[in-house]
N, C-alpha and C. Protein backbone atom coordinates (compact mmCIF):
# COMPACT_ATOMS: atom_id res chain seq x y z
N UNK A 1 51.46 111.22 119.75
CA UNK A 1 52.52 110.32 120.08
C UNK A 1 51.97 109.23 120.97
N UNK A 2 52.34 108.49 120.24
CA UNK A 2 51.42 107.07 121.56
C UNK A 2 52.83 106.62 122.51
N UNK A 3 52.49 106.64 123.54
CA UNK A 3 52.76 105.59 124.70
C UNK A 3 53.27 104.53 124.83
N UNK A 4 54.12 104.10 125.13
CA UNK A 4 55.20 102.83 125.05
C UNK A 4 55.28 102.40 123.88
N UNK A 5 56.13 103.10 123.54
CA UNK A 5 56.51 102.33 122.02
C UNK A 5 57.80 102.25 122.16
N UNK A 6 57.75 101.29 121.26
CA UNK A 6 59.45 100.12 121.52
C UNK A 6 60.57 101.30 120.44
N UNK A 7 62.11 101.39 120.99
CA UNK A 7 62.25 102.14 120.30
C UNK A 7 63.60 101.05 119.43
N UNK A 8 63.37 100.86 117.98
CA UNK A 8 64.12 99.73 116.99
C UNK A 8 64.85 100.48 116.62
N UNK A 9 66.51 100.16 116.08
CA UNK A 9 67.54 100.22 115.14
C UNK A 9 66.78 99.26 113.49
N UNK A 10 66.83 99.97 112.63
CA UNK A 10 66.83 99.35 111.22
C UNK A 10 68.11 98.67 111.48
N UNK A 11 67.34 97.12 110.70
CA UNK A 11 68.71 96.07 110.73
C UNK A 11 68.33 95.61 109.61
N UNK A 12 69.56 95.55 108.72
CA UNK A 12 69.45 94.71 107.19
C UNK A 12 70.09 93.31 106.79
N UNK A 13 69.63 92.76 105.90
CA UNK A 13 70.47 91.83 105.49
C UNK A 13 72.10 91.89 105.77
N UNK A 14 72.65 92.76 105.46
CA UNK A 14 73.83 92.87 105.28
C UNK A 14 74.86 93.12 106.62
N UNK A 15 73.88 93.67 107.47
CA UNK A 15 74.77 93.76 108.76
C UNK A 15 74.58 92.70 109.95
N UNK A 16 73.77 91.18 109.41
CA UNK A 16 73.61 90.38 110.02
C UNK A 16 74.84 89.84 109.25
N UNK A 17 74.73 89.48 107.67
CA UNK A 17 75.66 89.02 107.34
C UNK A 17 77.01 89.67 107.89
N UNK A 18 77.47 90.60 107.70
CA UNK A 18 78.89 91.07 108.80
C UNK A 18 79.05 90.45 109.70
N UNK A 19 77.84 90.43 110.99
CA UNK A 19 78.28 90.51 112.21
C UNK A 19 78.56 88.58 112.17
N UNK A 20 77.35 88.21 111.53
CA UNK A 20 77.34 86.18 111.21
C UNK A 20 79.04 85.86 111.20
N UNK A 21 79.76 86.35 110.00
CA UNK A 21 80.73 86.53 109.35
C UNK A 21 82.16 86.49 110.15
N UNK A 22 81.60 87.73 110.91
CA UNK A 22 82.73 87.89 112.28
C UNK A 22 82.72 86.92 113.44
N UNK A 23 81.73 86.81 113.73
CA UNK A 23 81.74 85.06 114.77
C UNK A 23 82.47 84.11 113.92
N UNK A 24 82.20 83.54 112.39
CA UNK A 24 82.62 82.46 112.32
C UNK A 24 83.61 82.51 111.88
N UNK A 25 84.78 83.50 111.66
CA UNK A 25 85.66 83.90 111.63
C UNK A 25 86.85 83.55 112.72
N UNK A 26 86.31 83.87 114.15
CA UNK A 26 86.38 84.15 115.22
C UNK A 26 86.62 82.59 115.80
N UNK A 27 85.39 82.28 115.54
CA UNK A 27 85.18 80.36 116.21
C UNK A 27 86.15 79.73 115.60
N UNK A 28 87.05 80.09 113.86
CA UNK A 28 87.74 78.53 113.40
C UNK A 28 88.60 79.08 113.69
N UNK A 29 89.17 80.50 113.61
CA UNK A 29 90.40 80.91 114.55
C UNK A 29 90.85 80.30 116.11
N UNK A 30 90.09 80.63 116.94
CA UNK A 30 89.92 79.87 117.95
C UNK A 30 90.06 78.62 117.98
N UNK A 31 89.31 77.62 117.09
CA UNK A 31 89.16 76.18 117.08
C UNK A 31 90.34 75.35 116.62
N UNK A 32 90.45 76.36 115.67
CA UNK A 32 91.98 75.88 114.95
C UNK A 32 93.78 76.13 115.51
N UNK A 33 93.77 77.07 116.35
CA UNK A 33 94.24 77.33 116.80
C UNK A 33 95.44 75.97 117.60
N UNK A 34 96.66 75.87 117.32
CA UNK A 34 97.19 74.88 117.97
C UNK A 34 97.10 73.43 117.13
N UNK A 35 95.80 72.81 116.36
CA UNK A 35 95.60 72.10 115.69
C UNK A 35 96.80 71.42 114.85
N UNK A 36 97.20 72.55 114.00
CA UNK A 36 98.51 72.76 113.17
C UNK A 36 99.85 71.96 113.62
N UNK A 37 99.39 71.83 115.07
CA UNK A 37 101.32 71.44 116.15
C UNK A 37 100.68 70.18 115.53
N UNK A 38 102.15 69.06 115.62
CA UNK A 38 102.34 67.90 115.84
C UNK A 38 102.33 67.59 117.37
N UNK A 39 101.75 66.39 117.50
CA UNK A 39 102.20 65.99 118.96
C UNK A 39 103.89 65.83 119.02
N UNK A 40 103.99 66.23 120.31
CA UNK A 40 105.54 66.13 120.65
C UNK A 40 105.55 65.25 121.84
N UNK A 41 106.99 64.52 121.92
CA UNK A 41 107.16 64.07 123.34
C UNK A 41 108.44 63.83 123.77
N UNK A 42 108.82 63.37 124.67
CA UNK A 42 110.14 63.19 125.41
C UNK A 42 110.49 62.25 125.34
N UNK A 43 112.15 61.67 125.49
CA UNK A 43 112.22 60.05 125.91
C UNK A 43 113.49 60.05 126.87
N UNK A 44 113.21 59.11 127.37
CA UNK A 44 114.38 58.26 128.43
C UNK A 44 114.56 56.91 128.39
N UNK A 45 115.47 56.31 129.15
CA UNK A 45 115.75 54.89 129.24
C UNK A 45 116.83 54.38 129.43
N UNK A 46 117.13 53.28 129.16
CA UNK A 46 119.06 52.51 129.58
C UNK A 46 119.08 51.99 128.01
N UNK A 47 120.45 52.45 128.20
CA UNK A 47 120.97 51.57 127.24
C UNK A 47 122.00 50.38 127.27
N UNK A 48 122.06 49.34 126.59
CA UNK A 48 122.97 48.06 127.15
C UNK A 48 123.88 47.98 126.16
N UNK A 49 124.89 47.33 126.24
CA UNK A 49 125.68 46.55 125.47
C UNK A 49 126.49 45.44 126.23
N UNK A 50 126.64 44.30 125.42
CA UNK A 50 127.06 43.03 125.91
C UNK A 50 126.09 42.53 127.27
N UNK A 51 125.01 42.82 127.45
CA UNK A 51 124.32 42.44 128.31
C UNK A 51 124.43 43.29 129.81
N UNK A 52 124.82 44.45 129.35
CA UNK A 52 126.03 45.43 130.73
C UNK A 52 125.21 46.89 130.01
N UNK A 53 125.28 47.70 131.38
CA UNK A 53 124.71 49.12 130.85
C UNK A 53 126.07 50.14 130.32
N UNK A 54 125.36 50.90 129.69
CA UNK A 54 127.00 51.28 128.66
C UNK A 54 127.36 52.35 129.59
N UNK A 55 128.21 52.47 130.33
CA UNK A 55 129.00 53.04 131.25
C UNK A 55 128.65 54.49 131.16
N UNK A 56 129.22 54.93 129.52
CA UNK A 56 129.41 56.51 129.39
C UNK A 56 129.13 56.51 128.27
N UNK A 57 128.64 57.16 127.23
CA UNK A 57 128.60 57.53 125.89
C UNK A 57 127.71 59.01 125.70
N UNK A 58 127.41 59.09 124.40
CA UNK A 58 126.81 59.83 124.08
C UNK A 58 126.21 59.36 122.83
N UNK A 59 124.40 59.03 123.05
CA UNK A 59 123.09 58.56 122.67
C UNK A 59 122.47 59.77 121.85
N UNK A 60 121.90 59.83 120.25
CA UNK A 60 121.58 60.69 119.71
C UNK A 60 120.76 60.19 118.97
N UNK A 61 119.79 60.53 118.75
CA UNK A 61 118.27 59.97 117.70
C UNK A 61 118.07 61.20 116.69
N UNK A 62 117.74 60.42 115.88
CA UNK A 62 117.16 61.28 114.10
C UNK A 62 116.34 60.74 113.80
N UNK A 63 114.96 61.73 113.29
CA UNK A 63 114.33 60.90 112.03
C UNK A 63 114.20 61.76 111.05
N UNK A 64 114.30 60.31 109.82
CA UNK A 64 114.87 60.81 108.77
C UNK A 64 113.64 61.65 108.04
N UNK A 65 112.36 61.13 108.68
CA UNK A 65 111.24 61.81 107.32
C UNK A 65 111.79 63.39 107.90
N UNK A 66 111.50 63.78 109.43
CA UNK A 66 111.22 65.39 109.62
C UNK A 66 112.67 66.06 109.90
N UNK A 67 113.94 65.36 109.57
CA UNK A 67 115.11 65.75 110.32
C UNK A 67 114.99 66.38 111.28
N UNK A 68 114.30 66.16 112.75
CA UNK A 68 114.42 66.14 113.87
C UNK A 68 115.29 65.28 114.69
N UNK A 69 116.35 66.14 115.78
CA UNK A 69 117.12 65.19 116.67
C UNK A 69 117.63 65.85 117.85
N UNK A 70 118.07 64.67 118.89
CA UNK A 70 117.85 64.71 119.71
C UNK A 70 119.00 64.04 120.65
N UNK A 71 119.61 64.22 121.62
CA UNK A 71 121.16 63.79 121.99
C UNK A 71 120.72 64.10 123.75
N UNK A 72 121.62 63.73 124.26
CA UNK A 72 121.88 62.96 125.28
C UNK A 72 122.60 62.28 125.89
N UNK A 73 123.48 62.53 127.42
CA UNK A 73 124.83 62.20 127.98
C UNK A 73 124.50 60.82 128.01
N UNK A 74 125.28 59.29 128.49
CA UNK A 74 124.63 58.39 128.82
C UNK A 74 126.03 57.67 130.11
N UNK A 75 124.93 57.60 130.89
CA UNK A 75 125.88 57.80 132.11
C UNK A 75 125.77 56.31 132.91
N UNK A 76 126.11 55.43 133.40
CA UNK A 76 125.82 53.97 134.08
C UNK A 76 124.07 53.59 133.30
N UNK A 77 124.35 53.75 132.33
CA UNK A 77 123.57 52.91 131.35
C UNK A 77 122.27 53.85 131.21
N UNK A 78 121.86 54.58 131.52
CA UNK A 78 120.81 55.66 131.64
C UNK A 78 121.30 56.62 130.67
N UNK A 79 120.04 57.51 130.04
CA UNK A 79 119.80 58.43 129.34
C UNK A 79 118.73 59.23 129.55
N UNK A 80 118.16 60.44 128.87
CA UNK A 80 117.31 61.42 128.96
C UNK A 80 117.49 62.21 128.16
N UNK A 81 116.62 62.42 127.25
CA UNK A 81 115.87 63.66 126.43
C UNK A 81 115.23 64.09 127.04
N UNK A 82 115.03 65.13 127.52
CA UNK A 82 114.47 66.70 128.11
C UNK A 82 113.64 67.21 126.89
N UNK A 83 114.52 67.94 125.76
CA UNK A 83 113.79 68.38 125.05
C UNK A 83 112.85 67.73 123.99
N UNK A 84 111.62 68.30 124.04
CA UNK A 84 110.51 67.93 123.37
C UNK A 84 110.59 67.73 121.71
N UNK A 85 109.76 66.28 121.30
CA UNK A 85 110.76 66.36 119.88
C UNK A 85 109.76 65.76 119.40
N UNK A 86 109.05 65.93 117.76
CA UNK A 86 107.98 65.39 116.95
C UNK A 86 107.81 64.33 117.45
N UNK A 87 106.61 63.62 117.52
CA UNK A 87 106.30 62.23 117.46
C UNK A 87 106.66 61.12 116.21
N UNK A 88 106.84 59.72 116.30
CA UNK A 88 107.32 59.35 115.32
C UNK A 88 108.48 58.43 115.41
N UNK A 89 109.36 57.79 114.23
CA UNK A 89 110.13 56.69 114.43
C UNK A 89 111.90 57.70 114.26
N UNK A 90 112.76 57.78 115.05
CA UNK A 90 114.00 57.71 115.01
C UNK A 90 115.06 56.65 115.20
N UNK A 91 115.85 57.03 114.27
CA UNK A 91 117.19 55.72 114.54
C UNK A 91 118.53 56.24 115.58
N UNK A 92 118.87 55.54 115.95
CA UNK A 92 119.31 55.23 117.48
C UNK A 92 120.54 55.50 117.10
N UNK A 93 121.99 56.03 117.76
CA UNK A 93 123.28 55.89 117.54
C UNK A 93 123.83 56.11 118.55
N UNK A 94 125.21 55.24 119.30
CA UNK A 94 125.65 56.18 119.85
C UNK A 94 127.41 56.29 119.83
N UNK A 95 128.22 57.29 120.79
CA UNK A 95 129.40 57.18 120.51
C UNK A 95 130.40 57.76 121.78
N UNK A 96 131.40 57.55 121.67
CA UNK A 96 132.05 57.96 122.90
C UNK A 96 131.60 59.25 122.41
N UNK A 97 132.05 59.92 124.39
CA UNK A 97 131.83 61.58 124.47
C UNK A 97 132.98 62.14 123.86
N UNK A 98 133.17 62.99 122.93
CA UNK A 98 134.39 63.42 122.69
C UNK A 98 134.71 64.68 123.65
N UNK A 99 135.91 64.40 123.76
CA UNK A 99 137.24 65.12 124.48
C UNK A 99 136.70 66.66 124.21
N UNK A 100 137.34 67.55 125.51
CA UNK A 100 137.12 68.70 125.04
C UNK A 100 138.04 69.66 124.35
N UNK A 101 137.93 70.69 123.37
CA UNK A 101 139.28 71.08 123.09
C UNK A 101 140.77 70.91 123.99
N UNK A 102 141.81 70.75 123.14
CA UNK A 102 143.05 70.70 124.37
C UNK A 102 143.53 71.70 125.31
N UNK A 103 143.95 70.96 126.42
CA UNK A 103 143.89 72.24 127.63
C UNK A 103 145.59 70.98 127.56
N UNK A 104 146.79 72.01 128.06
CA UNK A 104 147.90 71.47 128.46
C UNK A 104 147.68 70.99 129.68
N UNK A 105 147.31 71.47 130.36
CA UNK A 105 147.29 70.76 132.29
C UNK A 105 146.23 69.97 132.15
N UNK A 106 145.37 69.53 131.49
CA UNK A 106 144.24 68.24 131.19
C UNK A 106 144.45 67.38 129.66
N UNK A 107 145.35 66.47 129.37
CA UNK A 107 144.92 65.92 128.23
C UNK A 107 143.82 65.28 127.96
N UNK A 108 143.43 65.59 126.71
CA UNK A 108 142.73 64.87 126.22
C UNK A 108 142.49 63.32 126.08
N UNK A 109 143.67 62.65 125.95
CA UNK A 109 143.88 61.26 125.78
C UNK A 109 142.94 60.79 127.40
N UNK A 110 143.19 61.69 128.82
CA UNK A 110 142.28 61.02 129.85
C UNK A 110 140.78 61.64 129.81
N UNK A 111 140.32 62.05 129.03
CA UNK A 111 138.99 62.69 128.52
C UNK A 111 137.56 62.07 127.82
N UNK A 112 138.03 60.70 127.50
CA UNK A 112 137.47 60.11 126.65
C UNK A 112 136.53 59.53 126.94
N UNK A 113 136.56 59.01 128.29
CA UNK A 113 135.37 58.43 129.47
C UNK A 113 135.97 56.50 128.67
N UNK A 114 134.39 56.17 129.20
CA UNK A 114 134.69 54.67 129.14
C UNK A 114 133.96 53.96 128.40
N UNK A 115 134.09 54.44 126.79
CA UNK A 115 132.98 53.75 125.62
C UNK A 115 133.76 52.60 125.70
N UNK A 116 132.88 51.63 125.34
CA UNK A 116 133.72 50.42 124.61
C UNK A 116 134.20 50.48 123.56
N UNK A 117 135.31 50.05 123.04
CA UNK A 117 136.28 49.99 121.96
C UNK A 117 135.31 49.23 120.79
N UNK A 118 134.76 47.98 121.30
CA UNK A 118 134.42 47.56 119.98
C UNK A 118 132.85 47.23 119.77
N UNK A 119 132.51 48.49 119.78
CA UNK A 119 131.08 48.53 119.40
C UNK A 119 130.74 48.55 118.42
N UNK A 120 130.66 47.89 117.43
CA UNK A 120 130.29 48.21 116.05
C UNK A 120 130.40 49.51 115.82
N UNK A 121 130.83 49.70 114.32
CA UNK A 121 130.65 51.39 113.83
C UNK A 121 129.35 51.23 113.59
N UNK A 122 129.05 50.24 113.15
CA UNK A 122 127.00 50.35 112.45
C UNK A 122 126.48 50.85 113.62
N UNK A 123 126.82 51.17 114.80
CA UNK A 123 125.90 51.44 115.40
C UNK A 123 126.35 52.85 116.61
N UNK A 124 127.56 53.37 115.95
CA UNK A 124 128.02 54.71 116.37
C UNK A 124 127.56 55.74 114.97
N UNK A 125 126.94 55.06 114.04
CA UNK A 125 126.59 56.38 112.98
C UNK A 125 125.05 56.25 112.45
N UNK A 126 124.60 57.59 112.60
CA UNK A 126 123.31 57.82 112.17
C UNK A 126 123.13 56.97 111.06
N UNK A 127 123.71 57.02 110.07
CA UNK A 127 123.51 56.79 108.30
C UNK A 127 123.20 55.45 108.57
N UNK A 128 123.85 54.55 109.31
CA UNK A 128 124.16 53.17 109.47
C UNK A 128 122.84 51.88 110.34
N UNK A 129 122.91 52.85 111.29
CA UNK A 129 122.28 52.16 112.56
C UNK A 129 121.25 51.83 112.26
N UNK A 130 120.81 50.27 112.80
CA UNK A 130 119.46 49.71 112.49
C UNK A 130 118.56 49.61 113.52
N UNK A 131 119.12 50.36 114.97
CA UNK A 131 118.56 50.90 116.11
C UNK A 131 116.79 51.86 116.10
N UNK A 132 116.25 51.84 116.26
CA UNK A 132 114.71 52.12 116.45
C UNK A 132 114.43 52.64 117.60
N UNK A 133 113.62 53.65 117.76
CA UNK A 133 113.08 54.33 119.14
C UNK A 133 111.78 55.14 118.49
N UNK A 134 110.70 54.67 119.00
CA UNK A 134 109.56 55.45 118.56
C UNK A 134 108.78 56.07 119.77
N UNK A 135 108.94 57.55 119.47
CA UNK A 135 108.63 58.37 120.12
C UNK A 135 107.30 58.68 120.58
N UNK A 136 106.63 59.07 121.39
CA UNK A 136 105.08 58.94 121.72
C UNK A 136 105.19 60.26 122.08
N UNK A 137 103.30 60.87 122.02
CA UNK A 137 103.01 61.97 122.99
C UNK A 137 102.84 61.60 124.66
N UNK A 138 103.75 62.86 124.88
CA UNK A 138 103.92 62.68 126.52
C UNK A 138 105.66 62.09 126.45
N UNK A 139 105.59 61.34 127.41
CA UNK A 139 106.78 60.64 127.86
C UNK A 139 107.11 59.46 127.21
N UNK A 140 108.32 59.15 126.67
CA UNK A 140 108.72 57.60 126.54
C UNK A 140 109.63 57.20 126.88
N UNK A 141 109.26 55.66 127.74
CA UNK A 141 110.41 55.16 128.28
C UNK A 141 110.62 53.76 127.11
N UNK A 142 112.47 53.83 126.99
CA UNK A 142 112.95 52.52 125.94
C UNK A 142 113.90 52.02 126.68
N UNK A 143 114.17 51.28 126.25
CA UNK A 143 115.53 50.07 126.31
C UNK A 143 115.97 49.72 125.42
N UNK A 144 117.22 50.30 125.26
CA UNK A 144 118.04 50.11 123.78
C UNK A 144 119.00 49.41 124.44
N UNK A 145 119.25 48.16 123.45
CA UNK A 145 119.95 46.97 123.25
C UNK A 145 121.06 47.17 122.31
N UNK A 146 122.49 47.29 122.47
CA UNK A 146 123.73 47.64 121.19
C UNK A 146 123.44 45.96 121.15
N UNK A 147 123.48 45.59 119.97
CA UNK A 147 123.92 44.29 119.59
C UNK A 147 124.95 43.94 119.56
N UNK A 148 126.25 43.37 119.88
CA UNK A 148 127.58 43.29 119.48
C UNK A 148 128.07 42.72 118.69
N UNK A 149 127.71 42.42 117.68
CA UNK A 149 127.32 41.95 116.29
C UNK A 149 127.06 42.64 115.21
């Protein structure tokens, strides 16, 4: 028996290929991982009409390629989306807050807040509105303009 001898595992073709196999398996899992998401982002901003911030409404965005949307109180001309929403182009709408079911000791008729009466319908309905807001990754701030026209 000789003296320091190295002591080897037989290794074959085939169990390099395995183990090769399992790393790169491993790495596009890993790499890929998340890839798949769309960027998402948020938005805020004022909205105007007649050159005046719109008191009270309720501000809602769609787009039409991913039917993604997105709504929002709108309070002395300010708005906010919170929740995170595809990147990309949505159309703009908005409309009074509607009333909450009827309560006898609260009517509805004083519920309505303070939309303006004559805001265009083109621009209280999704289908209609020629309103634009394009959404970015991260944060976006807009300024939406009602035309009164």
């Amino acid at each position: 028996m000789k003296t320091g001898a190295i002591c080897r595992t037989p290794t074959n073709g085939w169990s390099i290929f395995v183990g090769l196999s399992a790393c790169l398996i491993m790495m596009t899992a890993v790499g890929c991982s998340g890839s798949d998401e769309p960027p998402v982002g948020t938005v805020s901003g004022t909205v105007t009409y007649k050159d005046k911030p719109l008191e009270e409404g309720a501000l809602y965005i769609y787009n039409n390629e991913t039917a993604n949307a997105g709504g929002a109180e709108v309070k002395d001309g300010k708005f906010e989306i919170a929740t995170e929403l595809k990147t990309g182009t949505y159309t703009v709408y908005v409309t009074a807050i509607p009333p909450p079911p009827p309560n006898p000791e609260n009517p509805p008729a004083d519920l309505w807040g303070k939309f303006p009466e004559d805001v265009p319908e083109k621009y209280q309905r999704q289908d209609k509105s020629d309103l634009k807001v394009e959404i970015k990754e991260g944060h976006t701030d807009v300024a939406i303009v009602i035309p009164s026209k």
